[in-house]
C-alpha atoms as a PDB file:
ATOM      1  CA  UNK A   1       0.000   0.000   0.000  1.00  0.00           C
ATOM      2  CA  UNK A   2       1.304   3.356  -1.060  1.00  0.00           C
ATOM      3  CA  UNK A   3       1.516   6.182   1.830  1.00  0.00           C
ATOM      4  CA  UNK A   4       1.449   9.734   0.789  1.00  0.00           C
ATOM      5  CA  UNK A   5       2.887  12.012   3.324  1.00  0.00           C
ATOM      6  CA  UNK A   6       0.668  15.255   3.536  1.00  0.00           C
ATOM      7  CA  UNK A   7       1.494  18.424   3.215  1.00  0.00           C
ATOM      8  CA  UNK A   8       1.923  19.272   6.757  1.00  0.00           C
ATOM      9  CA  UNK A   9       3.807  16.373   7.310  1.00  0.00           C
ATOM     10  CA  UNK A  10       6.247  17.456   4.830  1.00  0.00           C
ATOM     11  CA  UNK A  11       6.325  21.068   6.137  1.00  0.00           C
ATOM     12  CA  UNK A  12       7.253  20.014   9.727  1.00  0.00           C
ATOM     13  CA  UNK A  13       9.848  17.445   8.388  1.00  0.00           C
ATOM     14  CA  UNK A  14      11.611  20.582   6.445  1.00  0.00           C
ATOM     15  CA  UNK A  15      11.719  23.026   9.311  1.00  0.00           C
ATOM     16  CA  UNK A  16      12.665  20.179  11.671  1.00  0.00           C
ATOM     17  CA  UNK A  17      15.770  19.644   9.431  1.00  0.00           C
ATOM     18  CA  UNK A  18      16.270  23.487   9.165  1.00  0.00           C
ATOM     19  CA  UNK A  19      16.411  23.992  12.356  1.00  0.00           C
ATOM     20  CA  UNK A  20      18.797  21.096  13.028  1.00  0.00           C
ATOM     21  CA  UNK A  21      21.088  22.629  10.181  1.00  0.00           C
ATOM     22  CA  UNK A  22      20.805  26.331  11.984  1.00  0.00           C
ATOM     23  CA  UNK A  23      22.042  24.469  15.237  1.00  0.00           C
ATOM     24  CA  UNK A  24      24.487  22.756  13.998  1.00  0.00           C
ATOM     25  CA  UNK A  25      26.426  25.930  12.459  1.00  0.00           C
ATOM     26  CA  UNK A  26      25.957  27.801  15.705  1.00  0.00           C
ATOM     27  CA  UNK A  27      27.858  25.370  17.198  1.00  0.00           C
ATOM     28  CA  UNK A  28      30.660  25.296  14.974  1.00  0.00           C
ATOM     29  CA  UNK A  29      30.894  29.095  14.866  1.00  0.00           C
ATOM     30  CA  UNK A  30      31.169  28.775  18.781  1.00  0.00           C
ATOM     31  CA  UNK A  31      33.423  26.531  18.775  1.00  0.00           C
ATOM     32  CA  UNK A  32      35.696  28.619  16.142  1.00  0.00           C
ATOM     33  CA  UNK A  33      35.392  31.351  18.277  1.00  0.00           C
ATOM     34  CA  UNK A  34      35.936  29.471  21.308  1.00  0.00           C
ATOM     35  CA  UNK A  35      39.411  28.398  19.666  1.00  0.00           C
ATOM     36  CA  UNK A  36      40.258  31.645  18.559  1.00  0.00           C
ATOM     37  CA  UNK A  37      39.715  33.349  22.055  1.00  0.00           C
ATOM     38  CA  UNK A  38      41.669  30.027  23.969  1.00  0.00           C
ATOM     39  CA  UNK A  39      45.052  30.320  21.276  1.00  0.00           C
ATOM     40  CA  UNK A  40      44.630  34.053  20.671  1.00  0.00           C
ATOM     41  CA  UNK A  41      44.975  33.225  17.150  1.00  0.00           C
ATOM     42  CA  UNK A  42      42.682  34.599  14.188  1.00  0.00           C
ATOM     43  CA  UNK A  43      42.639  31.115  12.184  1.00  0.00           C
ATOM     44  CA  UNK A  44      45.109  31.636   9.033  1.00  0.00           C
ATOM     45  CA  UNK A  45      47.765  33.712  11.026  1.00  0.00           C
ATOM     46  CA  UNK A  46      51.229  32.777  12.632  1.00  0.00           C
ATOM     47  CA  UNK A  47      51.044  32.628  16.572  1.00  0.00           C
ATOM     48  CA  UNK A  48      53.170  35.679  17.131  1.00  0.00           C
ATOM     49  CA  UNK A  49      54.249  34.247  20.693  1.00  0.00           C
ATOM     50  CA  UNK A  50      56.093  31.786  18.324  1.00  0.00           C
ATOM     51  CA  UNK A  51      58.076  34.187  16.173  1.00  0.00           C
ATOM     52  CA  UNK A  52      61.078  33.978  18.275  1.00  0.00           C
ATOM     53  CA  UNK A  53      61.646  30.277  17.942  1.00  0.00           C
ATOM     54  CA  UNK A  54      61.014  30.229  14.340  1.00  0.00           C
ATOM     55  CA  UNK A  55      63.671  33.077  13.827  1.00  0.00           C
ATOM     56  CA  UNK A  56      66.249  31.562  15.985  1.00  0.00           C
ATOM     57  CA  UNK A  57      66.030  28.383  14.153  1.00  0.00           C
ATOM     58  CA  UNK A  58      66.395  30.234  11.194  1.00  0.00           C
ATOM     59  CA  UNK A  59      69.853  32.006  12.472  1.00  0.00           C
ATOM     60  CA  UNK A  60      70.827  28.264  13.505  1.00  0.00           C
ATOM     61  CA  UNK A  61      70.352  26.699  10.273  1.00  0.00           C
ATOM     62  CA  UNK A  62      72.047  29.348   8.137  1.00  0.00           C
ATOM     63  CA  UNK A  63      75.173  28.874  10.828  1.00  0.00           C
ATOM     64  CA  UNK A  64      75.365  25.176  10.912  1.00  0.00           C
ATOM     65  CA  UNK A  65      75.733  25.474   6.820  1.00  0.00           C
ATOM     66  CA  UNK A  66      78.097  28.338   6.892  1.00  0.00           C
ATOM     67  CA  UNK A  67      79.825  25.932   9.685  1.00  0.00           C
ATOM     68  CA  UNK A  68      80.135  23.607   7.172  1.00  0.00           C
ATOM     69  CA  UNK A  69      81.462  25.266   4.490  1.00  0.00           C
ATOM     70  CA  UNK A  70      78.591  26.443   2.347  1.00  0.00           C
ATOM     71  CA  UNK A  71      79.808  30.011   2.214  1.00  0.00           C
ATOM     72  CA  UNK A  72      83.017  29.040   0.836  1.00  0.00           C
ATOM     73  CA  UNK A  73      81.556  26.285  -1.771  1.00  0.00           C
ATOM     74  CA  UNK A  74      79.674  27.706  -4.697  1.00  0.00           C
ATOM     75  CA  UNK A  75      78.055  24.638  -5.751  1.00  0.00           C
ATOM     76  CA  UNK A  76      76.568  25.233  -1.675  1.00  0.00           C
ATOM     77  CA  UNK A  77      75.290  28.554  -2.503  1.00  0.00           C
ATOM     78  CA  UNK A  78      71.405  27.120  -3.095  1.00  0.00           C
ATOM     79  CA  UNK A  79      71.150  25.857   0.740  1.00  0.00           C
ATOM     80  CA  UNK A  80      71.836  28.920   2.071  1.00  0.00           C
ATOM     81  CA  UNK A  81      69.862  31.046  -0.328  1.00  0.00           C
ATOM     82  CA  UNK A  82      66.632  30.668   1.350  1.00  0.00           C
ATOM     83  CA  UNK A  83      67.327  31.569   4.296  1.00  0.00           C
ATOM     84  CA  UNK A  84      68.929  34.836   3.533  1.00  0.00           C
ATOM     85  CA  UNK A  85      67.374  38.435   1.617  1.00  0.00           C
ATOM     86  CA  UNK A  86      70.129  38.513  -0.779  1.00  0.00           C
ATOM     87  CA  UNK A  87      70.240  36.877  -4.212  1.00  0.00           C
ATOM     88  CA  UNK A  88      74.375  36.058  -4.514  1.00  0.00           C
ATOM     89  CA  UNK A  89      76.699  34.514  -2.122  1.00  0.00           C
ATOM     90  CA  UNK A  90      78.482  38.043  -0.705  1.00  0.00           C
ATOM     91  CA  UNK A  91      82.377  38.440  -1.445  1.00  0.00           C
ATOM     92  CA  UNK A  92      84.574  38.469   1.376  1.00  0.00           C
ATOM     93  CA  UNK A  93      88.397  39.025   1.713  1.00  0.00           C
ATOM     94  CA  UNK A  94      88.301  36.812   4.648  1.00  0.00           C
ATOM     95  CA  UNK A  95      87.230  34.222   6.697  1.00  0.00           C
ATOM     96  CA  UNK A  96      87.611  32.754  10.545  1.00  0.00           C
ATOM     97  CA  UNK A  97      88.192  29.209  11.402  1.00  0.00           C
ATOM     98  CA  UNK A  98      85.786  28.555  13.966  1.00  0.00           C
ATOM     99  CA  UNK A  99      85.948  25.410  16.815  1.00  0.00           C
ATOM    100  CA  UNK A 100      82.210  26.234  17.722  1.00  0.00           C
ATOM    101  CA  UNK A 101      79.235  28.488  17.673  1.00  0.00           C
ATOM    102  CA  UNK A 102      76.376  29.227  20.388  1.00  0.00           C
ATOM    103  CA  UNK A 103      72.855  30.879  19.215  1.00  0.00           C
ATOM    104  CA  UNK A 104      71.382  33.582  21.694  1.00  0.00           C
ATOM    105  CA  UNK A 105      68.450  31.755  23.242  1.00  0.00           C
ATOM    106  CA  UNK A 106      66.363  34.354  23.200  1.00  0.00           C
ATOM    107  CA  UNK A 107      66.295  36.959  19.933  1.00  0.00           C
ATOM    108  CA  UNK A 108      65.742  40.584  20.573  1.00  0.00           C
ATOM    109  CA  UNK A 109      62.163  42.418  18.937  1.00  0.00           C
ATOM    110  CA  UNK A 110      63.678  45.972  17.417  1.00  0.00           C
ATOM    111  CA  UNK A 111      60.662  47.644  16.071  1.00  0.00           C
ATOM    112  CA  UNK A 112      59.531  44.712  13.621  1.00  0.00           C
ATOM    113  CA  UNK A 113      62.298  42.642  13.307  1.00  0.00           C
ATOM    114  CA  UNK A 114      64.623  40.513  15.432  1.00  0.00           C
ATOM    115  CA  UNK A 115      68.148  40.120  16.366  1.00  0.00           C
ATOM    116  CA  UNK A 116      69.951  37.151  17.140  1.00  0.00           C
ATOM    117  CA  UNK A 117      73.943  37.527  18.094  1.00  0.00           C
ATOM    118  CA  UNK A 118      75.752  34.176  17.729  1.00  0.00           C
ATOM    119  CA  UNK A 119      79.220  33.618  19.557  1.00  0.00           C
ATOM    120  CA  UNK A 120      81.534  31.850  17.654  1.00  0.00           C
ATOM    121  CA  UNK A 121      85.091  30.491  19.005  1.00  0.00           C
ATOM    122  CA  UNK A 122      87.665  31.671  16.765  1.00  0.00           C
ATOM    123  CA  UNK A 123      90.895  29.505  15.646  1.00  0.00           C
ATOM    124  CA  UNK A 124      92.457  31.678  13.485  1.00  0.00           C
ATOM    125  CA  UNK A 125      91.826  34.272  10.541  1.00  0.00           C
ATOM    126  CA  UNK A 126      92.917  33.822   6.672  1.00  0.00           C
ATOM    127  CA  UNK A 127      93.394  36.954   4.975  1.00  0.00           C
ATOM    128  CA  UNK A 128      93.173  36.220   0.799  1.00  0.00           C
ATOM    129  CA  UNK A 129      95.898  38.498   0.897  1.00  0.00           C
ATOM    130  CA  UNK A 130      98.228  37.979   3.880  1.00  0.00           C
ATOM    131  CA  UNK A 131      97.084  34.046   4.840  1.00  0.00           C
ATOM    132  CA  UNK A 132      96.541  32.320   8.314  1.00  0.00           C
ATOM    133  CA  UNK A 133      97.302  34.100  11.554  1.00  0.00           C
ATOM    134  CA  UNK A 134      96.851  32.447  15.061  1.00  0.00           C
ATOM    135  CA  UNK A 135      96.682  36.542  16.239  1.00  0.00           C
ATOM    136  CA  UNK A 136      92.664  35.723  17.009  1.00  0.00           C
ATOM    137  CA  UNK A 137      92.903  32.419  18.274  1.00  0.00           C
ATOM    138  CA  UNK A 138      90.876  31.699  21.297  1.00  0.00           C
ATOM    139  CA  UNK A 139      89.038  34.798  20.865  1.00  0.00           C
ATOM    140  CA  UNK A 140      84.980  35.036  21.273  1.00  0.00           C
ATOM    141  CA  UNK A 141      84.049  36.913  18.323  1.00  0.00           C
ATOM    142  CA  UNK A 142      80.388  38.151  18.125  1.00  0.00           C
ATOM    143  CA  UNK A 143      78.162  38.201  15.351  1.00  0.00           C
ATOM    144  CA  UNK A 144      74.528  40.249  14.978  1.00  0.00           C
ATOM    145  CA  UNK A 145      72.165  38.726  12.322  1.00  0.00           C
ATOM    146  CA  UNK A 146      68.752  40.546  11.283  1.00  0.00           C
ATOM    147  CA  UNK A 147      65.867  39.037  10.639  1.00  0.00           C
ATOM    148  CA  UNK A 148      63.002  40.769   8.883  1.00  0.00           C
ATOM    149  CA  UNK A 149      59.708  39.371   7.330  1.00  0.00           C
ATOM    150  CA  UNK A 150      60.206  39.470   3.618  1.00  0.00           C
ATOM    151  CA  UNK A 151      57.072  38.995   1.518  1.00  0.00           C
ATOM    152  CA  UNK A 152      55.880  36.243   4.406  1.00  0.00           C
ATOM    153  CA  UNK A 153      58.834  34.759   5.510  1.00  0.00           C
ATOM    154  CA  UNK A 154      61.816  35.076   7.632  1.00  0.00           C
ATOM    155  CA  UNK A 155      64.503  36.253   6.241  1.00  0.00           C
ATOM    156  CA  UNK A 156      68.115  37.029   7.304  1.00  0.00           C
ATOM    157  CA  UNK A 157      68.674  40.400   6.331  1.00  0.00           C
ATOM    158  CA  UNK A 158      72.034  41.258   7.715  1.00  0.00           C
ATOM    159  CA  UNK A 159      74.579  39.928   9.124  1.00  0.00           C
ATOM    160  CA  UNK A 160      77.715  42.388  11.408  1.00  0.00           C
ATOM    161  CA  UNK A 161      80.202  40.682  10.389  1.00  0.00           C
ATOM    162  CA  UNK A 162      79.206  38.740   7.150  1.00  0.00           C
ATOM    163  CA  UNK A 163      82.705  37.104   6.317  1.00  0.00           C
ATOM    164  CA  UNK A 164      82.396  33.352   6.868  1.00  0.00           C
ATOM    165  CA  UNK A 165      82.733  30.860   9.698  1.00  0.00           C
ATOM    166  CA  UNK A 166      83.832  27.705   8.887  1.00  0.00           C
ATOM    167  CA  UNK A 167      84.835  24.493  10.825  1.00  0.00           C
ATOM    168  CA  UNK A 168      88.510  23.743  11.129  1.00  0.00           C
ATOM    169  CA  UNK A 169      87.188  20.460   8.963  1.00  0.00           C
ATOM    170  CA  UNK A 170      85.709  22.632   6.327  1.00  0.00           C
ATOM    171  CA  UNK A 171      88.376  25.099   6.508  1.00  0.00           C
ATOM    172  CA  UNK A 172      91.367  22.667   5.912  1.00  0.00           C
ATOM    173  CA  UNK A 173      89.289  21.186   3.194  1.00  0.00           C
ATOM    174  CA  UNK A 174      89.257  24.764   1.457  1.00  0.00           C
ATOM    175  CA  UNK A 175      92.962  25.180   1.622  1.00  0.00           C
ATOM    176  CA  UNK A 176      93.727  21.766   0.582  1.00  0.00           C
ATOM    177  CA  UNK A 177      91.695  22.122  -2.542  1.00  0.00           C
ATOM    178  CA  UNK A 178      93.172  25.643  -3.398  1.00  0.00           C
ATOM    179  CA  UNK A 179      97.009  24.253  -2.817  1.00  0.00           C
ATOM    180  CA  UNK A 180      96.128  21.198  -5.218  1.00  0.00           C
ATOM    181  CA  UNK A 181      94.481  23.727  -7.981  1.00  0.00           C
ATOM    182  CA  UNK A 182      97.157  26.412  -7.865  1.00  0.00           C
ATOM    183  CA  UNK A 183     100.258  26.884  -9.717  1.00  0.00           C
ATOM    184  CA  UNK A 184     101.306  30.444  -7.979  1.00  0.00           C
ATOM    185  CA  UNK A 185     104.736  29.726  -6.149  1.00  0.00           C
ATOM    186  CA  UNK A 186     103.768  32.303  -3.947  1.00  0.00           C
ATOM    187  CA  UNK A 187     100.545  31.044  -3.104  1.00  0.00           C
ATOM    188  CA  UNK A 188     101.741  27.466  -2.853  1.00  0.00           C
ATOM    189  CA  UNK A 189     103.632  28.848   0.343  1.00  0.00           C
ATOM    190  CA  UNK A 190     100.750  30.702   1.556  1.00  0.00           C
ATOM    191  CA  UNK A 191      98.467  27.790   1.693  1.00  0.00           C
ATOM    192  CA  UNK A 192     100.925  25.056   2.423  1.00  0.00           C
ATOM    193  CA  UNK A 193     102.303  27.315   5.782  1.00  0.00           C
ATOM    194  CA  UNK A 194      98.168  27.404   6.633  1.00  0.00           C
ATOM    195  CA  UNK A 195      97.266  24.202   6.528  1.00  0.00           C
ATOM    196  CA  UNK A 196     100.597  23.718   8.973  1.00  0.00           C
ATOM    197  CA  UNK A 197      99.245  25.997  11.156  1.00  0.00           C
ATOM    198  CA  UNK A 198      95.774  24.731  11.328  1.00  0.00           C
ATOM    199  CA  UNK A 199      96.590  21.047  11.523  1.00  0.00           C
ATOM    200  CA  UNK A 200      98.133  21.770  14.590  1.00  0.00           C
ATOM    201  CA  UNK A 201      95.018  23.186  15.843  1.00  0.00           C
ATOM    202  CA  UNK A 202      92.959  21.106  17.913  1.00  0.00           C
ATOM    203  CA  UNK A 203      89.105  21.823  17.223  1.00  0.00           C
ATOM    204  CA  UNK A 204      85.980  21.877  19.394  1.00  0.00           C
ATOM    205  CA  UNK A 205      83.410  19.905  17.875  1.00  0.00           C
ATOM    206  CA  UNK A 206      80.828  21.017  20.503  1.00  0.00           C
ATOM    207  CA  UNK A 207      79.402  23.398  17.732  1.00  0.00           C
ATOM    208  CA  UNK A 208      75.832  23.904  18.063  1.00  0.00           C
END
């Protein structure tokens, strides 16, 4: 037997799932805004109270690489590209053999954009020009990296100062490679007298 449902029937059925349907989204905007007022979050945006971690990772990244060699590799140059504001791996006259590195735990807010300083334990300087020198060795040297927001993201924007920071490891691996590719009497002695110097170096490999 075939039951037709009458028209009031029908009508009560609709607004009874209307009204279900109207309850159910006031819950869920409740709930949004529920979540919104716990986090202190608009939904879409970064959790500013988490800015500080994300830029100090940043800093830490771009001086593990730069640790390892990256700024004195070329062929490196496309690991350490996005973390920086610049398009071209900088030129520098010199760099400092490093034995370790320590990030500031806690970045500093300047007016929109952070600052991290990173300590780094010096072995020795090579000057292009005038070769290794033990005249820094054991010395804390200080660097200040900025961080801005460029077009969404982190960026490194500076760094005070931006010559490199290898590893003794990396370091040694530069010179050998220039010695081997060279011809230059003169700069045969230069790098052979360096890598004497810094193979009697002992390195900290507590670099962090």
């Amino acid at each position: 037997m075939l039951l037709v449902m009458k028209p009031a029937v029908r009508g009560h059925a609709v607004l009874g799932c209307l009204r279900v349907a109207g309850i159910t989204l006031a819950c869920l905007a409740i709930l949004s805004t529920g979540a919104a007022a716990q986090f202190g979050v608009p939904i879409g945006q970064r959790d500013p109270r988490l800015e500080p971690v994300s830029v100090r990772e940043l800093v830490s990244r771009y001086c593990r690489l730069d640790y390892a060699g990256a700024r004195l590799k070329a062929a490196d140059w496309p690991k350490l590209q996005p973390l920086v504001a610049w398009p071209a791996n900088p030129d520098y006259s010199l760099f400092m053999a490093t034995s370790r590195f320590d990030v500031d735990s806690e970045p500093v807010q300047d007016r929109g954009k952070y600052l991290v300083t990173v300590h780094y334990r010096v072995l020795g300087k090579y000057d292009m020009n005038e070769g290794y020198s033990l005249d820094t060795a054991n010395v804390v040297e200080d660097v200040q990296f900025t961080v801005s927001e460029v077009n969404g993201d982190w960026k490194i924007t500076d760094a005070e100062p931006g010559y490199p920071h290898p590893s003794r490891a990396a370091a040694l691996e530069w010179l050998n490679q220039h010695l081997a590719g060279t011809q230059d009497p003169v700069a045969k002695t230069i790098y052979q007298h360096a890598l004497e110097l810094l193979q009697a170096q002992k390195s900290n490999p507590l670099a962090k």
